[in-house]
C-alpha atoms as a PDB file:
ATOM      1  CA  UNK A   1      34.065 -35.757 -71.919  1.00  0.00           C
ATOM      2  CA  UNK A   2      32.788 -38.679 -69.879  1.00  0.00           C
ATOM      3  CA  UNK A   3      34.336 -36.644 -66.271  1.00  0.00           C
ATOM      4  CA  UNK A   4      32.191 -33.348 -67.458  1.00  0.00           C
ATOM      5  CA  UNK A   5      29.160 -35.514 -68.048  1.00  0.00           C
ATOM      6  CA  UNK A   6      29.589 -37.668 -64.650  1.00  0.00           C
ATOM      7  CA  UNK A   7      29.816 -34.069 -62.717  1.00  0.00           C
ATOM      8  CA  UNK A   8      26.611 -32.616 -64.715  1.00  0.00           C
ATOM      9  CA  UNK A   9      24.372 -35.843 -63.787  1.00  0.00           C
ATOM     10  CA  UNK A  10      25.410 -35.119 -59.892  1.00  0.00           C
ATOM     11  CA  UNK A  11      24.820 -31.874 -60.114  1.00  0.00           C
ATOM     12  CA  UNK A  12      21.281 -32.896 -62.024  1.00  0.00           C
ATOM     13  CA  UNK A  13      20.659 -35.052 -58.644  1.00  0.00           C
ATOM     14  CA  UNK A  14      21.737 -32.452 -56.662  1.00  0.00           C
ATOM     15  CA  UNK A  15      19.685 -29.743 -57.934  1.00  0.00           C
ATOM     16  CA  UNK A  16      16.238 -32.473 -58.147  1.00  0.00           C
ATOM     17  CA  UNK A  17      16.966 -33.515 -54.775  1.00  0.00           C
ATOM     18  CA  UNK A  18      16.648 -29.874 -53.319  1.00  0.00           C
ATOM     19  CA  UNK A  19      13.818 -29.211 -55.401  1.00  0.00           C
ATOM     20  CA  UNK A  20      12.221 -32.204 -53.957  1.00  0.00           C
ATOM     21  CA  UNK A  21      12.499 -30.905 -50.504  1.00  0.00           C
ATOM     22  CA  UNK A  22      11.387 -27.451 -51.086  1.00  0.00           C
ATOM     23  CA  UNK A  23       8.640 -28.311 -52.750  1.00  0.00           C
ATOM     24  CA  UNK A  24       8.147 -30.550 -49.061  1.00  0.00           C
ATOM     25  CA  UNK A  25       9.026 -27.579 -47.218  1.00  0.00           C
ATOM     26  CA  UNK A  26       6.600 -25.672 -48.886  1.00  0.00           C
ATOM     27  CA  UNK A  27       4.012 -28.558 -48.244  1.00  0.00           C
ATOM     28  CA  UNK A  28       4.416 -29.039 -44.503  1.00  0.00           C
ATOM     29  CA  UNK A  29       4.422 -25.352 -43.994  1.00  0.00           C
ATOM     30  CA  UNK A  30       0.910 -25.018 -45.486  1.00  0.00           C
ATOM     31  CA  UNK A  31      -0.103 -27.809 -43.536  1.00  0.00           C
ATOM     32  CA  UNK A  32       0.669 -26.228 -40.276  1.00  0.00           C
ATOM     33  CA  UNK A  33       0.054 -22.531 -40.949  1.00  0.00           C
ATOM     34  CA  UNK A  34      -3.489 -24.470 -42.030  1.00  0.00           C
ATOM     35  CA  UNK A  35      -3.585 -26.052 -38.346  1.00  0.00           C
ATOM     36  CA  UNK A  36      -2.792 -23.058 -36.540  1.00  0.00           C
ATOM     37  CA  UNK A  37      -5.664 -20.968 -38.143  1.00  0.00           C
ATOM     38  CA  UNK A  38      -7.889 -23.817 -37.657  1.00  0.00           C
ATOM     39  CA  UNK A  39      -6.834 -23.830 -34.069  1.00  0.00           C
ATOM     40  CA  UNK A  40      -7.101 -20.059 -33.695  1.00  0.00           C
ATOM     41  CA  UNK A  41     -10.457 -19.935 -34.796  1.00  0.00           C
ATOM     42  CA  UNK A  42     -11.244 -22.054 -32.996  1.00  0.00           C
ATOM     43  CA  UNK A  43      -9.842 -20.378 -29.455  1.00  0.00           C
ATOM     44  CA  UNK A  44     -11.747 -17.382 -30.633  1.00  0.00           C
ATOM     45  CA  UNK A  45     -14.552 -18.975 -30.843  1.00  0.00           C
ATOM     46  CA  UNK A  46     -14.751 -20.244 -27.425  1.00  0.00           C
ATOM     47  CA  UNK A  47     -13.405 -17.237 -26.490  1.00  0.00           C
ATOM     48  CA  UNK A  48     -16.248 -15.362 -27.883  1.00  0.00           C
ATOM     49  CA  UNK A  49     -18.987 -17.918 -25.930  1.00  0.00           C
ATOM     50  CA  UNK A  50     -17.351 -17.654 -22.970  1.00  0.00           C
ATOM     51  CA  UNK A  51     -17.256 -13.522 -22.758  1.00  0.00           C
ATOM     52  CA  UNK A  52     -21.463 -13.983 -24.243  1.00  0.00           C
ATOM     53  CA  UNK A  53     -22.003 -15.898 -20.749  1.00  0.00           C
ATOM     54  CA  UNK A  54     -20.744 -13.429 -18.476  1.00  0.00           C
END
């Protein structure tokens, strides 16, 4: 029994690991979807002065 439980804990650390990253994945995709509205907004927003001066 000692192989079966030697494959289960890598499969345990393979299974956290990848969790791990997702959850990363999801983190740093927030992030930037978060920067590009920010930055969008933003470029509307000048857009929006600059067509007001004209």
């Amino acid at each position: 029994m000692g192989i079966l439980d030697k494959v289960k804990g890598i499969a345990q650390k393979g299974v956290d690991k990848g969790v791990d990253l997702g959850k990363k994945g999801i983190e740093k995709g927030a992030e930037l979807g978060t920067k590009g509205y920010e930055g969008a907004k933003e470029s509307a927003k000048k857009g929006h002065e600059k067509a007001k001066r004209k």
